[in-house]
Protein backbone atom coordinates (compact mmCIF):
# COMPACT_ATOMS: atom_id res chain seq x y z
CA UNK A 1 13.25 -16.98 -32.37
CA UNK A 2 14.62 -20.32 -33.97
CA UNK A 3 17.32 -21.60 -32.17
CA UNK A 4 20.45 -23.67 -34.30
CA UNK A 5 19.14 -25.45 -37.58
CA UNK A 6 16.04 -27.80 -38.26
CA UNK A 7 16.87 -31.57 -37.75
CA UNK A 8 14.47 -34.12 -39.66
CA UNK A 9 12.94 -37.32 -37.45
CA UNK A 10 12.40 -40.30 -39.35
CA UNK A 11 9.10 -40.84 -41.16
CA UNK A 12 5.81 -40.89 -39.56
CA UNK A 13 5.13 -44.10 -38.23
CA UNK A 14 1.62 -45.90 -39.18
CA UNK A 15 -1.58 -45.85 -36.51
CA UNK A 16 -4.81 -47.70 -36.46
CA UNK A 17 -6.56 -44.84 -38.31
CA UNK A 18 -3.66 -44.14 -40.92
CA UNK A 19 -2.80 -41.08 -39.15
CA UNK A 20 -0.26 -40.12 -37.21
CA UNK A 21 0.19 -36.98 -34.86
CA UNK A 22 3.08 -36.07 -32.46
CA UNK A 23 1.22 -33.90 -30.22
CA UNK A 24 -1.91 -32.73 -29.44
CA UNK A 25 -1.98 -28.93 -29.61
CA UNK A 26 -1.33 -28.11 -33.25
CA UNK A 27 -0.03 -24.45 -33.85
CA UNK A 28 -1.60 -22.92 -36.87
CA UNK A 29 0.14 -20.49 -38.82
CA UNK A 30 -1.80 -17.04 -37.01
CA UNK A 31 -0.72 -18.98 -33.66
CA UNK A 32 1.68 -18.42 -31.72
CA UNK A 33 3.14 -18.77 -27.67
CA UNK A 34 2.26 -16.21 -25.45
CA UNK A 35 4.34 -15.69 -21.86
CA UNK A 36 3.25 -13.23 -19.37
CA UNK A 37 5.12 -12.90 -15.64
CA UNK A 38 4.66 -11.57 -12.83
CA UNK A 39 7.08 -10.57 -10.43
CA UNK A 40 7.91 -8.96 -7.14
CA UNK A 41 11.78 -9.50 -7.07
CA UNK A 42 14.91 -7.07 -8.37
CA UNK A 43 16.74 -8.73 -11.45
CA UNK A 44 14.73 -11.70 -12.02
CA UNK A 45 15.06 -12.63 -15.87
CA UNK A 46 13.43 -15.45 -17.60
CA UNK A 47 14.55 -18.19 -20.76
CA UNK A 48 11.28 -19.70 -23.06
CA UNK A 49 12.62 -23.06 -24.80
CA UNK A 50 10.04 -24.27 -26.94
CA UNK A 51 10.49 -27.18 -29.51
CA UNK A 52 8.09 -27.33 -32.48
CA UNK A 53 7.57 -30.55 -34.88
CA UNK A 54 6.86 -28.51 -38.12
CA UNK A 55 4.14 -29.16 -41.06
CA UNK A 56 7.37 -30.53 -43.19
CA UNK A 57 8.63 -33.08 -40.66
CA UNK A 58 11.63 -31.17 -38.60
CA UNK A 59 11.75 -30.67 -35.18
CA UNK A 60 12.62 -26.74 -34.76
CA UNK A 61 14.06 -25.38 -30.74
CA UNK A 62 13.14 -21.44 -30.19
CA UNK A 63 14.87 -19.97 -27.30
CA UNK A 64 13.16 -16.57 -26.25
CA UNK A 65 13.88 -14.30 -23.35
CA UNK A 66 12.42 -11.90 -21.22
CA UNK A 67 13.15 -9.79 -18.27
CA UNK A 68 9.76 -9.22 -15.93
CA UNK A 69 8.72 -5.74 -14.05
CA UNK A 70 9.68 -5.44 -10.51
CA UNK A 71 6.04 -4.31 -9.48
CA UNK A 72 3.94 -6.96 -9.52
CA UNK A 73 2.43 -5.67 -12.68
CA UNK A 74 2.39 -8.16 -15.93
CA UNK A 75 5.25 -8.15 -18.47
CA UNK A 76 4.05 -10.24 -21.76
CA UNK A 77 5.99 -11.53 -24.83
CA UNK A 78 4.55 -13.43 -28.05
CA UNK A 79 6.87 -16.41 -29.08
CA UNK A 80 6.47 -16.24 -32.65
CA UNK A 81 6.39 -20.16 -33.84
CA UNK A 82 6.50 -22.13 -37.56
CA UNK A 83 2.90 -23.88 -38.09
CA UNK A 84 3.15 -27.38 -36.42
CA UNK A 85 2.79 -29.37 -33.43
CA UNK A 86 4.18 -28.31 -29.75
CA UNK A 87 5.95 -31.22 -28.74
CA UNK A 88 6.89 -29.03 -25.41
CA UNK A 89 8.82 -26.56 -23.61
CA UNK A 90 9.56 -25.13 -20.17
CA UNK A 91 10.47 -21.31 -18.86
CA UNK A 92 13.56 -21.15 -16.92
CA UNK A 93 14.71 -18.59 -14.31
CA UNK A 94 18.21 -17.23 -15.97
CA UNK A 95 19.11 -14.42 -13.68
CA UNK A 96 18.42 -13.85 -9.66
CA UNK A 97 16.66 -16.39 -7.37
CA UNK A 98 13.09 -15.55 -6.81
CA UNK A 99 11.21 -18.13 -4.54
CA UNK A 100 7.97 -19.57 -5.00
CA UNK A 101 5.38 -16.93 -4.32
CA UNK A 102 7.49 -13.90 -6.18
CA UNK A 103 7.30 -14.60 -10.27
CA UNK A 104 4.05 -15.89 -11.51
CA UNK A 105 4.21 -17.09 -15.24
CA UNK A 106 1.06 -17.69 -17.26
CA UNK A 107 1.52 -20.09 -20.74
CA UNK A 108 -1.39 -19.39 -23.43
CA UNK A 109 -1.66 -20.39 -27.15
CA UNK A 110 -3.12 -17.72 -28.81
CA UNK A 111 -4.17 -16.03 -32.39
CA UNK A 112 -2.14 -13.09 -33.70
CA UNK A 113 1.03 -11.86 -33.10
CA UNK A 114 0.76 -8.87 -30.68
CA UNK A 115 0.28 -9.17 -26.85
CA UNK A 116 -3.76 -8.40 -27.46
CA UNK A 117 -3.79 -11.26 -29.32
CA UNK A 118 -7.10 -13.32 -28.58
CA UNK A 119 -6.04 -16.16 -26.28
CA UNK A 120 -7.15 -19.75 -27.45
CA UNK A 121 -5.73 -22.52 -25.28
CA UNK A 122 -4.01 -22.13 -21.48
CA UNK A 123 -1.03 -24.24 -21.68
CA UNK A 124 0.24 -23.65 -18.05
CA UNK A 125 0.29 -21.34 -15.17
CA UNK A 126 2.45 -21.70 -12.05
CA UNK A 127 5.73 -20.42 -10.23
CA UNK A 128 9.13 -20.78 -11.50
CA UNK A 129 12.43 -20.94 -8.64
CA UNK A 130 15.66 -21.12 -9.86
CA UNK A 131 15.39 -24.52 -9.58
CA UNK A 132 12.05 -25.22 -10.68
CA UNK A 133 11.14 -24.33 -14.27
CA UNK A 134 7.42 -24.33 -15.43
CA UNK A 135 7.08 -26.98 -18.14
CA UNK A 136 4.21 -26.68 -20.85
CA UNK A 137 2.17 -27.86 -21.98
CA UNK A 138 0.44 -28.70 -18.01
CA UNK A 139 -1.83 -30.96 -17.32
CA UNK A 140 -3.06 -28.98 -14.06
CA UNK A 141 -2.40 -24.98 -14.11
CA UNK A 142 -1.65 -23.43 -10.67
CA UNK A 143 -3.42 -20.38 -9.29
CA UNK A 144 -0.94 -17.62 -7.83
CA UNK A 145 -2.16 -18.16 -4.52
CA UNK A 146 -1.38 -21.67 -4.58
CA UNK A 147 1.75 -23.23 -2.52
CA UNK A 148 3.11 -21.94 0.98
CA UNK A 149 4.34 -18.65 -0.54
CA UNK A 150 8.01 -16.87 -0.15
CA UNK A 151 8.84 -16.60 3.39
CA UNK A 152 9.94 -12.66 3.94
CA UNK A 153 11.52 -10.87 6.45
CA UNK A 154 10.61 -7.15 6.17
CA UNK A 155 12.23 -3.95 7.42
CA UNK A 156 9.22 -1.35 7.28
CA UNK A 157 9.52 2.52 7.18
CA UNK A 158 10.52 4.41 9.82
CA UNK A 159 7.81 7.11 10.93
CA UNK A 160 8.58 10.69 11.70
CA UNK A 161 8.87 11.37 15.62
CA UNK A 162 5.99 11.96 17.36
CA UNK A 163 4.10 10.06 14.16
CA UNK A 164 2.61 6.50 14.30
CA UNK A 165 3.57 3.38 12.37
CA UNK A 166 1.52 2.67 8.80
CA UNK A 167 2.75 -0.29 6.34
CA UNK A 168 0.21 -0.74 3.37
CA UNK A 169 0.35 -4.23 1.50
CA UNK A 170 1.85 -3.52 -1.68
CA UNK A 171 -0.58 -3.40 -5.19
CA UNK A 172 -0.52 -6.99 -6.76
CA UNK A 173 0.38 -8.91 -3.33
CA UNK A 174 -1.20 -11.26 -0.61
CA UNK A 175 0.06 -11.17 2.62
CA UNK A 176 -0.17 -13.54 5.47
CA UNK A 177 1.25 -11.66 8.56
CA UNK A 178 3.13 -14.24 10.93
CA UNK A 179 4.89 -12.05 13.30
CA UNK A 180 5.98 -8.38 13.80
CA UNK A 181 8.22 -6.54 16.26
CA UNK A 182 7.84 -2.74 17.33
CA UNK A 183 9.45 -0.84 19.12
CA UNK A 184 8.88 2.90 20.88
CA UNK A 185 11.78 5.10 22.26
CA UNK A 186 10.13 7.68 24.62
CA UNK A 187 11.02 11.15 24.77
CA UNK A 188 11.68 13.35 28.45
CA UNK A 189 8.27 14.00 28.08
CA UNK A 190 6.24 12.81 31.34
CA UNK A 191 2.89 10.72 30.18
CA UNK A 192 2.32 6.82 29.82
CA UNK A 193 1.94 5.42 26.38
CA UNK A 194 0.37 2.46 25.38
CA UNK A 195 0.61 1.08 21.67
CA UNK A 196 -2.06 -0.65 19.49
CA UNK A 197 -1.21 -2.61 16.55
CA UNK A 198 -3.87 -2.46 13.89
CA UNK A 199 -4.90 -4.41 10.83
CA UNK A 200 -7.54 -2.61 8.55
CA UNK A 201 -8.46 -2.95 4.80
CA UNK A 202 -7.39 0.75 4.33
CA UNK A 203 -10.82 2.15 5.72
CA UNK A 204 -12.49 -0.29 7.91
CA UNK A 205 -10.24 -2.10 11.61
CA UNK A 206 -10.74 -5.35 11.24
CA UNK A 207 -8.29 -6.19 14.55
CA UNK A 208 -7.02 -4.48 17.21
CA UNK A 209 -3.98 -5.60 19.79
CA UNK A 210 -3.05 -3.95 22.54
CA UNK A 211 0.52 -3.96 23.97
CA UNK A 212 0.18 -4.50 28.22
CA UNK A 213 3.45 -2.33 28.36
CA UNK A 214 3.62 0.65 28.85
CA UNK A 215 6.31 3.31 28.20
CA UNK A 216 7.00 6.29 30.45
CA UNK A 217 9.60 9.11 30.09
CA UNK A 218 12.95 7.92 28.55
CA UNK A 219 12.12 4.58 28.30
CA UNK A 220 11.92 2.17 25.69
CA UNK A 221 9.59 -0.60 25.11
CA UNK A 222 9.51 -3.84 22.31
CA UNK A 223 6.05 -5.36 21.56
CA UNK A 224 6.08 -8.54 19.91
CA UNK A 225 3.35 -9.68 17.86
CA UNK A 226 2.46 -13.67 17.21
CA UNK A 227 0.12 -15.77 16.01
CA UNK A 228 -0.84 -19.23 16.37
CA UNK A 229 -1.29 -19.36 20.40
CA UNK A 230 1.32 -16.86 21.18
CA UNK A 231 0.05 -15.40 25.13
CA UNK A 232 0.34 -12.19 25.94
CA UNK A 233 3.28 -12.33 28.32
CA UNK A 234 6.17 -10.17 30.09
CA UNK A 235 9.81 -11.14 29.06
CA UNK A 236 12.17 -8.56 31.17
CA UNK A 237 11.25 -5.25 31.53
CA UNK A 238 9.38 -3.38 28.78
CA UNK A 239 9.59 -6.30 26.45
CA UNK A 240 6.42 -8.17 25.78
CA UNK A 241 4.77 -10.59 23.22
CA UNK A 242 1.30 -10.42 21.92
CA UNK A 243 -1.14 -12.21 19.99
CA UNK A 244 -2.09 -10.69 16.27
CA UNK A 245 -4.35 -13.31 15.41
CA UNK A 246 -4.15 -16.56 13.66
CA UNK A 247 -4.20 -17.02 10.11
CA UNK A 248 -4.23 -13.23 9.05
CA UNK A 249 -4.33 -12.96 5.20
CA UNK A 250 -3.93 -9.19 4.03
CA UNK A 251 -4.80 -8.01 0.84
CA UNK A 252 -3.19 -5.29 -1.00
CA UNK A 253 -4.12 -1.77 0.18
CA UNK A 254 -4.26 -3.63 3.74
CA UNK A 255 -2.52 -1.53 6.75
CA UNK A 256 -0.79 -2.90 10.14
CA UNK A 257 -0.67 0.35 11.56
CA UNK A 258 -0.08 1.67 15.27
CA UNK A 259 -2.52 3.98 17.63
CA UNK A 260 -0.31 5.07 20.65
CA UNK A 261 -2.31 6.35 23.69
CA UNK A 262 -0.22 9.83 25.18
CA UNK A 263 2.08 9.94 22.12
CA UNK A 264 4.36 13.17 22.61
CA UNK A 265 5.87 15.02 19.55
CA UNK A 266 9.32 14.03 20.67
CA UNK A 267 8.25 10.39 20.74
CA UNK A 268 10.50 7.83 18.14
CA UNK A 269 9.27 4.30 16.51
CA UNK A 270 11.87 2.32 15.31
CA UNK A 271 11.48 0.92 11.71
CA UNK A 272 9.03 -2.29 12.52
CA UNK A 273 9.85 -5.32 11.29
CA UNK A 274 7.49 -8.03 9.73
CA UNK A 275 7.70 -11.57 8.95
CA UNK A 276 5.51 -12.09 6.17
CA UNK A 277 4.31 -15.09 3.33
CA UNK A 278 3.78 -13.37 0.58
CA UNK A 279 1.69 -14.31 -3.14
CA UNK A 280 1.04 -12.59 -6.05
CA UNK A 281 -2.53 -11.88 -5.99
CA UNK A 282 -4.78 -11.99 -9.16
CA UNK A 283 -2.35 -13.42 -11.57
């Protein structure tokens, strides 16, 4: 939408071949903007400033908005523009503070006015902070895995007793698993237990790490999992750290799950917690 009135700019100035053009992507009048997001953070809501140098010589500003899903999944709007040239624009986070690696936005010039609309021209793709806006048009679009990804620090569900730990990477995300901490609360129940942290891609393991402690009756032991050269090691008692692995990327529908040798049905994990990067994948 048009944003405050038209201004006129002085005449067009003369060039070598009598022709004169502000900009180089011309919007036709079936063309319009096109804005699609991504996002895996609560409350996140977007501003698209656009300024347009129209067929009759005025520079027009369009201020759009638009408030992105929660789930990964993409939200698009059309930017409905006057036939001219682009001079330029950004998209600005307006409400929370996602980091880079949580909302994805994707740029395109395209033909028609509905979000089907055939896509002619990407103008930029890349994250947006709340201090870092995504300008268009880019000279170098960004994948969604690109950049070191938002650092996250993850409480994960807390399993019934007697029932082993499962987290599944969520749809639409990348993980790269940097740490995790678990700990088991035995029950009176006599019997040694001995957990296993496992990665797997939902059918197949594709690591296994076992914990050197192990729990008896009313006792309760931490595992800590590390990468990149963390030794398997005994800090006081039943706490212990572990390697997981080094560089461990997880796609979605990924599991770090637990196997516990002797579990008993009065057994307890606590709710593990994960340190995580995480991207959106396949924006």
């Amino acid at each position: 939408m048009s944003n405050g009135p038209a201004l006129p700019i002085p005449a067009r100035p003369p060039s070598q071949g009598g022709s004169w053009e502000p900009s180089a992507f011309y919007l036709r009048a079936d063309e319009n903007l096109k804005v699609t997001s991504y996002n895996a953070l609560a409350s996140v809501s977007l501003s698209v400033r656009a300024r347009i140098y129209t067929a009759d010589g005025h520079v027009e500003d369009s201020l759009d908005t638009q408030t992105p899903t929660t789930n990964r999944t993409a939200t698009s709007t059309i930017i409905r523009t006057n036939e001219g040239w682009l001079l330029g624009g950004q998209v600005v986070v307006t409400g929370a503070a996602p980091l880079v690696g949580q909302t994805f936005v994707v740029v395109e010039l395209v033909r028609g006015d509905s979000t089907a609309a055939n896509a002619m021209q990407l103008l930029a793709a890349g994250y947006v902070t709340a201090k870092q806006p995504l300008v268009f048009p880019q000279a170098q679009p960004q994948s969604s895995l690109d950049g070191a990804g938002a650092l996250r620090s993850i409480s994960g569900t807390t399993p019934a007793a007697g029932a082993e730990i499962s987290e599944t990477v969520p749809t639409g995300a990348r993980w790269q698993l940097l740490a995790l901490a678990v700990t088991f609360i035995a029950s009176a129940t006599v019997a040694t237990r001995t957990t296993t942290v496992i990665v797997d891609d939902g059918t197949n393991n594709l690591n296994q790490t076992v914990g050197i402690n192990q729990a008896t009756a009313n006792q309760t032991a931490i595992n800590y999992f590390g990468n990149r050269g963390v030794q398997i090691a005994l800090l006081n008692g039943q706490n212990v750290t572990a390697p997981i692995g080094v560089e461990y990327f997880l796609g979605a529908g990924y599991r770090i799950r637990t196997s516990t040798g002797s579990i008993q049905i009065g057994d307890q994990y606590a709710s593990p917690k994960y340190l995580v990067r995480e991207w959106i994948e396949g924006a």
